[in-house]
PDB file of N, CA and C in Angstrom:
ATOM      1  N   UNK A   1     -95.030 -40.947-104.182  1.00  0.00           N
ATOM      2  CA  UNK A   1     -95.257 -40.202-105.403  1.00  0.00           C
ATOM      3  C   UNK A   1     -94.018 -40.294-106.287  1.00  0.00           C
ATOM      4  N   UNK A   2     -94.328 -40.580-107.618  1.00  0.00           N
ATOM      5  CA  UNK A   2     -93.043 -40.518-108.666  1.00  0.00           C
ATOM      6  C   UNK A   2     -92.815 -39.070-108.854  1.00  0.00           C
ATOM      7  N   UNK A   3     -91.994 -38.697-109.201  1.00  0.00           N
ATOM      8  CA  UNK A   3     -91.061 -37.330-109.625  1.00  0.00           C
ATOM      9  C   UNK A   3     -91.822 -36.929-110.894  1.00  0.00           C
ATOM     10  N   UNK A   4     -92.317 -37.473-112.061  1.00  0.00           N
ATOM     11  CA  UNK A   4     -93.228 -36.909-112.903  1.00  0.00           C
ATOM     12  C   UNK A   4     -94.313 -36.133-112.008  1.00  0.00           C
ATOM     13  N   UNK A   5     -95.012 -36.704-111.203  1.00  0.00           N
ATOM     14  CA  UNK A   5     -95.979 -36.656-111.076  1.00  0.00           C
ATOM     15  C   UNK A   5     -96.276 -35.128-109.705  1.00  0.00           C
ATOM     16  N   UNK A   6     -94.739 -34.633-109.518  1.00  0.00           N
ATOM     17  CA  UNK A   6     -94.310 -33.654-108.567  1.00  0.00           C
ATOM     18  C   UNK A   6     -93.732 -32.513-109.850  1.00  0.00           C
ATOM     19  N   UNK A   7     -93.357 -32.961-110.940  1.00  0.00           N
ATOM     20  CA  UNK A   7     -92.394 -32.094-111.827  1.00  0.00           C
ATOM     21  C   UNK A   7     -93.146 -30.994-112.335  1.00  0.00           C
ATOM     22  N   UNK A   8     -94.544 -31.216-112.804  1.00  0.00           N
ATOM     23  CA  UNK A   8     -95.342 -30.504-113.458  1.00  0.00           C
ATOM     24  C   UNK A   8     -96.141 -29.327-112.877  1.00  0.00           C
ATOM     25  N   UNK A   9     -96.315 -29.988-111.278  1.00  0.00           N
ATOM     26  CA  UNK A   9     -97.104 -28.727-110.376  1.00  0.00           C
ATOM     27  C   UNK A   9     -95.991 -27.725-109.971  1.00  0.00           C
ATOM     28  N   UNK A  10     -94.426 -28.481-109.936  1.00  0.00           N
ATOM     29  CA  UNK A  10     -93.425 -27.364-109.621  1.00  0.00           C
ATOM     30  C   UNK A  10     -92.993 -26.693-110.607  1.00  0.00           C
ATOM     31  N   UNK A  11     -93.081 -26.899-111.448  1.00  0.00           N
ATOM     32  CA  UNK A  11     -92.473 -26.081-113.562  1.00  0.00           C
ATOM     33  C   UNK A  11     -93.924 -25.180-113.367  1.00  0.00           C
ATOM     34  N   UNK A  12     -95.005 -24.897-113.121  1.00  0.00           N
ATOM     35  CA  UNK A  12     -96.381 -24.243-113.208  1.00  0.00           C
ATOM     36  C   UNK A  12     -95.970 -23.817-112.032  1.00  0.00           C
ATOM     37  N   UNK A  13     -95.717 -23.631-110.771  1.00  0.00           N
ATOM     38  CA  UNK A  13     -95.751 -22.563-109.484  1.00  0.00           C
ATOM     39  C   UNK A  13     -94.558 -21.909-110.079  1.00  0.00           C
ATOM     40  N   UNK A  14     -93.281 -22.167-110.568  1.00  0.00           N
ATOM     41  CA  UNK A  14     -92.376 -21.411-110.822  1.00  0.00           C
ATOM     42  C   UNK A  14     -92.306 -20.349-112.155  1.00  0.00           C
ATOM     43  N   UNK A  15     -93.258 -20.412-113.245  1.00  0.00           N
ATOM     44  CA  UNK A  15     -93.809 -20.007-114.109  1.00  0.00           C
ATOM     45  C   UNK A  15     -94.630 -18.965-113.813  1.00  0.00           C
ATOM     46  N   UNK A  16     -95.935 -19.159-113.208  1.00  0.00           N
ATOM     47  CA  UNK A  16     -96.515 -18.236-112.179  1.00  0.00           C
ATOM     48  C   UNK A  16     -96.042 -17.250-111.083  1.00  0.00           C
ATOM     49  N   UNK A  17     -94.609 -17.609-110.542  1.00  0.00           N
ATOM     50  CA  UNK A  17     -94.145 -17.039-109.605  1.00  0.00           C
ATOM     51  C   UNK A  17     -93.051 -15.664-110.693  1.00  0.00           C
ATOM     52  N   UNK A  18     -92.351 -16.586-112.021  1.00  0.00           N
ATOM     53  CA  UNK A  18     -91.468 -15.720-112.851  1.00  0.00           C
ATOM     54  C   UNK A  18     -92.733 -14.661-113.556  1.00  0.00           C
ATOM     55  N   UNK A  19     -93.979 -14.990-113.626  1.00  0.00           N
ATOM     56  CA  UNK A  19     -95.086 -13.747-114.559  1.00  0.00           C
ATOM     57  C   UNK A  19     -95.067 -12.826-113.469  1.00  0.00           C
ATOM     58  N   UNK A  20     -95.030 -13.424-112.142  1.00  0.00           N
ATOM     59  CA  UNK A  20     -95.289 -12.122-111.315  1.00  0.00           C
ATOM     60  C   UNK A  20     -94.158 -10.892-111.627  1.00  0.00           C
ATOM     61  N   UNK A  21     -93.282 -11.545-111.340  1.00  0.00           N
ATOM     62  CA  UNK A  21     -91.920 -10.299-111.027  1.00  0.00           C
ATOM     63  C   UNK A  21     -91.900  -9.268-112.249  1.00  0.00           C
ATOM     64  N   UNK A  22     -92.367  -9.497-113.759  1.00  0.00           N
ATOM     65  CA  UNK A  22     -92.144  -8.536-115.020  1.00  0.00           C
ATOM     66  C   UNK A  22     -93.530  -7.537-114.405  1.00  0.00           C
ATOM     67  N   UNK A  23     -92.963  -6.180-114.359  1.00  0.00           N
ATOM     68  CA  UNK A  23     -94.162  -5.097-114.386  1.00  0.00           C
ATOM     69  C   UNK A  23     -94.039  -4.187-115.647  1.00  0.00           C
ATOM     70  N   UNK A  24     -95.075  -4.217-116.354  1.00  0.00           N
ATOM     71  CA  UNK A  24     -95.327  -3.514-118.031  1.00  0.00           C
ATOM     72  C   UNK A  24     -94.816  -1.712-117.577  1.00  0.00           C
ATOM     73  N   UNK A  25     -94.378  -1.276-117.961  1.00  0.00           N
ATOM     74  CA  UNK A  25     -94.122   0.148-117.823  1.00  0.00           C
ATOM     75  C   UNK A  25     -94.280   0.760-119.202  1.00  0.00           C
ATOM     76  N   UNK A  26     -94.766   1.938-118.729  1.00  0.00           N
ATOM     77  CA  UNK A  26     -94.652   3.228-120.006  1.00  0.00           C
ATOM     78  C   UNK A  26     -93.931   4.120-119.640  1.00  0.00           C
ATOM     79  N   UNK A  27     -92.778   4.413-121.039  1.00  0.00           N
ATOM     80  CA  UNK A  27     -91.777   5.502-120.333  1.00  0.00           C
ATOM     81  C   UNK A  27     -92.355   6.676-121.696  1.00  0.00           C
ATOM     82  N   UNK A  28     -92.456   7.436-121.322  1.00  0.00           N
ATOM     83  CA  UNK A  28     -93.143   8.659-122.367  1.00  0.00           C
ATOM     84  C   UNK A  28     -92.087   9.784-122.175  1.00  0.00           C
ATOM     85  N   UNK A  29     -91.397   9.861-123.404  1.00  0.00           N
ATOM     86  CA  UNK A  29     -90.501  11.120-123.721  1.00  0.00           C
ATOM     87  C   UNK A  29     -91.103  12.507-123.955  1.00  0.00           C
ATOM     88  N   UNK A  30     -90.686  13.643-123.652  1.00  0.00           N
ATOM     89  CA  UNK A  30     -90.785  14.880-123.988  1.00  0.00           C
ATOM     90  C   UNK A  30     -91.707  15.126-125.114  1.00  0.00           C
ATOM     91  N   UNK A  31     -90.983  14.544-126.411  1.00  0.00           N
ATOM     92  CA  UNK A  31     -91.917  14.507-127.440  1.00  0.00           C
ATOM     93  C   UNK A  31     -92.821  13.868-128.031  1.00  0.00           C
ATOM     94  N   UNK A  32     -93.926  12.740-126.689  1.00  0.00           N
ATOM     95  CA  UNK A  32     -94.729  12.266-126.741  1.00  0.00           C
ATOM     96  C   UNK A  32     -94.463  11.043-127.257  1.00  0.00           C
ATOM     97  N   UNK A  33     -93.369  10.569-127.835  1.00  0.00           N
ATOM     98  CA  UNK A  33     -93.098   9.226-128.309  1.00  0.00           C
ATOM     99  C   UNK A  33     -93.246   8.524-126.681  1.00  0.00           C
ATOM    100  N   UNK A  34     -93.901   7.352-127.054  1.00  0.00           N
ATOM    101  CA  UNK A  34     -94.094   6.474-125.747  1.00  0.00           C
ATOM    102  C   UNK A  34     -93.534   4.729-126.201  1.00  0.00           C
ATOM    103  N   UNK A  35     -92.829   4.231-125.207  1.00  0.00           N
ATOM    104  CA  UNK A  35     -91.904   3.182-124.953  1.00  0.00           C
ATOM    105  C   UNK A  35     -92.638   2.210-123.910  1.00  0.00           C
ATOM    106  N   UNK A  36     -93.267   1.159-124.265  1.00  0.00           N
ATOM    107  CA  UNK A  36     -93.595  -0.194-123.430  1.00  0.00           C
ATOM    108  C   UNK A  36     -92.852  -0.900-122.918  1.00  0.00           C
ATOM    109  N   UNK A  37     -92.095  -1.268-121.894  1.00  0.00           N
ATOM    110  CA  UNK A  37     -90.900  -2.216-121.238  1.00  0.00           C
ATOM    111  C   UNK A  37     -91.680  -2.981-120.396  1.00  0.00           C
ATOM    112  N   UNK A  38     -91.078  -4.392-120.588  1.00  0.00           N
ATOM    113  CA  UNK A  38     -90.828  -5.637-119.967  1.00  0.00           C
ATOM    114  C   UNK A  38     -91.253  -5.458-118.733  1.00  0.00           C
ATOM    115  N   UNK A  39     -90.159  -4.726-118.310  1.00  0.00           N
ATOM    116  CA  UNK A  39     -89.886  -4.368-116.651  1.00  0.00           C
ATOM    117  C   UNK A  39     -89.402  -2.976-116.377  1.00  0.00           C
ATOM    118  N   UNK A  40     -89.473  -2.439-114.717  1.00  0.00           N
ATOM    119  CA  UNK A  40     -89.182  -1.172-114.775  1.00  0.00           C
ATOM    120  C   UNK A  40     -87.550  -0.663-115.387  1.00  0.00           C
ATOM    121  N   UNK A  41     -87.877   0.443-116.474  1.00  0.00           N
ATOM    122  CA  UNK A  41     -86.028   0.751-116.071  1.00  0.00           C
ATOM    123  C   UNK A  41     -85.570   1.203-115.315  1.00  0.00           C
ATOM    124  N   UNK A  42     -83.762   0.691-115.771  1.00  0.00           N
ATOM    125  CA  UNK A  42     -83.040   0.750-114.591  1.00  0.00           C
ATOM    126  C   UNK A  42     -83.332   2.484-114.332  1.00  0.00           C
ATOM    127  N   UNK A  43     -82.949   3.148-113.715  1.00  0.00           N
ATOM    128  CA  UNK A  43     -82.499   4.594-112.802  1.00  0.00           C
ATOM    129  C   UNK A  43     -81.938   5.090-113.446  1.00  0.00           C
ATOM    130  N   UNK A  44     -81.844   6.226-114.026  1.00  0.00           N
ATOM    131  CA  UNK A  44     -80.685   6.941-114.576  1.00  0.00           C
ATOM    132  C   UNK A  44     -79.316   6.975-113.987  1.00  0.00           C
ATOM    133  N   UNK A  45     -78.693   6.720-114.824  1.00  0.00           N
ATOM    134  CA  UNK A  45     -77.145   6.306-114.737  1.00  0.00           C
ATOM    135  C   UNK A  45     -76.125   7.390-114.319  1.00  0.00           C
ATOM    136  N   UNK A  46     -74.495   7.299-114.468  1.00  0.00           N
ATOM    137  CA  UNK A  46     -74.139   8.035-113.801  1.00  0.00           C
ATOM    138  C   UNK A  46     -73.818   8.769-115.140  1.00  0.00           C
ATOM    139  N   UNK A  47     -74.155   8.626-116.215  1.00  0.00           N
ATOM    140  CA  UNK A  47     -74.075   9.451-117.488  1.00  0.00           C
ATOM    141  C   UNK A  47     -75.016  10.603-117.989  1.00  0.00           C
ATOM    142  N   UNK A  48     -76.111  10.256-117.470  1.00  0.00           N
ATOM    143  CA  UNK A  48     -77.482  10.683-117.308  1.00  0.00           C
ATOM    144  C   UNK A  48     -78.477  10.332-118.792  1.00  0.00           C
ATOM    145  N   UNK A  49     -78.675   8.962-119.056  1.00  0.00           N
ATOM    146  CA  UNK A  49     -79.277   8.367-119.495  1.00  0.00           C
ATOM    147  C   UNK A  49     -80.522   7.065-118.951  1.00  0.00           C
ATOM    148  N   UNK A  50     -81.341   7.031-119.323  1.00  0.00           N
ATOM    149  CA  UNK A  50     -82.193   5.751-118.720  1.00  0.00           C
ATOM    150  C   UNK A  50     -82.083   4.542-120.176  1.00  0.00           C
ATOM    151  N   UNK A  51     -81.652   3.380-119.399  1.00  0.00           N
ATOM    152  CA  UNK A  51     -81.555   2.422-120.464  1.00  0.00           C
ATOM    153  C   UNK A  51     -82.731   1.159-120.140  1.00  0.00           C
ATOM    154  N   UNK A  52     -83.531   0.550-120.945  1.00  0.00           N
ATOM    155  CA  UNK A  52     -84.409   0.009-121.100  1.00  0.00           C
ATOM    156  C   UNK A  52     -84.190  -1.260-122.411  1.00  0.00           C
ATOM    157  N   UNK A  53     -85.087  -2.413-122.260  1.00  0.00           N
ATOM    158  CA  UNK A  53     -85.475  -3.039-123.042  1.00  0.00           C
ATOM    159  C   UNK A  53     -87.048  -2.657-123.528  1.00  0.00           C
ATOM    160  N   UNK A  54     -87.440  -2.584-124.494  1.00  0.00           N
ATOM    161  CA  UNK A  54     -88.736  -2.560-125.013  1.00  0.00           C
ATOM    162  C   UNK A  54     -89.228  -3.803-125.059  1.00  0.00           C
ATOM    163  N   UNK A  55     -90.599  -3.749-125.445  1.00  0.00           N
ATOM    164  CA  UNK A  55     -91.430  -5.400-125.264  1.00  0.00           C
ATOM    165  C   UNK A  55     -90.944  -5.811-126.845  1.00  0.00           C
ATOM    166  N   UNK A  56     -90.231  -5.330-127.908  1.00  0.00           N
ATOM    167  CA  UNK A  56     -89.830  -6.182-128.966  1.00  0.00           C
ATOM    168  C   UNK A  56     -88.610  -6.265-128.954  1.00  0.00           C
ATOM    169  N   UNK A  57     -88.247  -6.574-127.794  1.00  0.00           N
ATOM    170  CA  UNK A  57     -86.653  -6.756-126.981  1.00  0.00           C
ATOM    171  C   UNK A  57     -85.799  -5.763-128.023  1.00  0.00           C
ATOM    172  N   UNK A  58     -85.980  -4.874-128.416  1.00  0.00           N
ATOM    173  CA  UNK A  58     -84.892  -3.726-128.696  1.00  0.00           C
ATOM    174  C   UNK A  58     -84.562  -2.741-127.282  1.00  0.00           C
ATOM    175  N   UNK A  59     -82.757  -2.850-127.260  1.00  0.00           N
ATOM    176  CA  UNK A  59     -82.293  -1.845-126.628  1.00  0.00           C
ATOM    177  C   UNK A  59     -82.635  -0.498-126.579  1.00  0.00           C
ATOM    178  N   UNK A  60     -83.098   0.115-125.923  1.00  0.00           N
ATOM    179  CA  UNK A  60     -83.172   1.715-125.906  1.00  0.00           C
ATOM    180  C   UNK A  60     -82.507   2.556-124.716  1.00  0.00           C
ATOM    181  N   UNK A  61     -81.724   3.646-125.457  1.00  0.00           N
ATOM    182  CA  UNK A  61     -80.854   3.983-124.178  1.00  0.00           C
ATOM    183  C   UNK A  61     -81.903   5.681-124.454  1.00  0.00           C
ATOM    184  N   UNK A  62     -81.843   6.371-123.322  1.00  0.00           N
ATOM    185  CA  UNK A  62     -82.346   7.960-123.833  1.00  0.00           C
ATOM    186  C   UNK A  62     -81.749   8.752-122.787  1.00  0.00           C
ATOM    187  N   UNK A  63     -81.785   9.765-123.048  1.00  0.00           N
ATOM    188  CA  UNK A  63     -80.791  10.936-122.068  1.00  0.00           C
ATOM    189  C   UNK A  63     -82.288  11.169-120.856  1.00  0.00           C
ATOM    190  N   UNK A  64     -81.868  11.255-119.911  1.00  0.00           N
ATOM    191  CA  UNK A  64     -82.638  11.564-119.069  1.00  0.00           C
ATOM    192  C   UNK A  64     -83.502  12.514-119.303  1.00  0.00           C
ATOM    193  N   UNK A  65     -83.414  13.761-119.432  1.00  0.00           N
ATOM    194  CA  UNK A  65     -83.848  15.242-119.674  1.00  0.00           C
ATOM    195  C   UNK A  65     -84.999  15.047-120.735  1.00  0.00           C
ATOM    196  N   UNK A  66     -84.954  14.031-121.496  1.00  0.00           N
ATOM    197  CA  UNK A  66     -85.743  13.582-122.404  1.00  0.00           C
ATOM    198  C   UNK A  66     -86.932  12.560-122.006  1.00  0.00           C
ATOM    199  N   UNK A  67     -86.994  12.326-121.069  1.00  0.00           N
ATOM    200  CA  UNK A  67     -88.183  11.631-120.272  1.00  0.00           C
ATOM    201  C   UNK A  67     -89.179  12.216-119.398  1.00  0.00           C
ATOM    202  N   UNK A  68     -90.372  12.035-119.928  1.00  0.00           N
ATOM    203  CA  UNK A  68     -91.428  13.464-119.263  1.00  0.00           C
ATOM    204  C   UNK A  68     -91.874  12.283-118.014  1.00  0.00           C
ATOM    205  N   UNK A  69     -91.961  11.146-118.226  1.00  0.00           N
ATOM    206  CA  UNK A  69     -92.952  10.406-117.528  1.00  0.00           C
ATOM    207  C   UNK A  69     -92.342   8.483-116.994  1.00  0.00           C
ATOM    208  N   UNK A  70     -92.303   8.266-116.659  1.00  0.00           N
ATOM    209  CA  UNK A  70     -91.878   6.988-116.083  1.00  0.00           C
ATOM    210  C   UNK A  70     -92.858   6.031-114.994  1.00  0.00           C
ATOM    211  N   UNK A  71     -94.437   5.348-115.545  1.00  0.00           N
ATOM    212  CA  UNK A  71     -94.683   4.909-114.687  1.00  0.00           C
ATOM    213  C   UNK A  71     -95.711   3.747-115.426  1.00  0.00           C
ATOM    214  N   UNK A  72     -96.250   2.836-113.961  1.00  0.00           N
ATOM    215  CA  UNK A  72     -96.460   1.035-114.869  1.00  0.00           C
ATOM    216  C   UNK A  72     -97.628   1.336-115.570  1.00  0.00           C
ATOM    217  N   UNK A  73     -97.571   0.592-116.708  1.00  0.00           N
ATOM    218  CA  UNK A  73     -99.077   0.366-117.427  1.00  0.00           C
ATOM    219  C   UNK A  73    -100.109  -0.614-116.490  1.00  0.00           C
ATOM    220  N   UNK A  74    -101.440  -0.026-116.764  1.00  0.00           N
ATOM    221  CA  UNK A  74    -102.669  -0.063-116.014  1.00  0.00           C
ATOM    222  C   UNK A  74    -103.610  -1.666-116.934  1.00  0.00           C
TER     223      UNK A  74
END
């Protein structure tokens, strides 16, 4: 077998394997504003904030105390 002909089924299993690992999350604040992320956020920090990317790759940092809800979209 030529290496083209191996390149394409391995670039497609590794593609498939990188969609798995992102899980959609909804983080829903206190005041009902709700936040879609990529992936889960990180844990609240030792500041007591949760920091996140949103799905229009903007940074969002929020104070903990301010998060009613933290769990994956369905």
């Amino acid at each position: 077998m030529n290496i083209k002909q191996l390149a394409l089924p391995a670039v497609l299993a590794c593609c498939a394997m990188l969609a798995g690992c992102s899980t959609a999350t909804v983080v829903t604040l206190q005041n009902g504003t709700q936040y879609v992320t990529k992936d889960v956020p990180k844990t609240k920090s030792k500041d007591g904030f949760y920091e996140f990317e949103d799905i229009s790759g903007k940074m969002v940092k929020v104070r903990a105390d301010e998060v009613a809800t933290v769990k994956q979209e369905d």
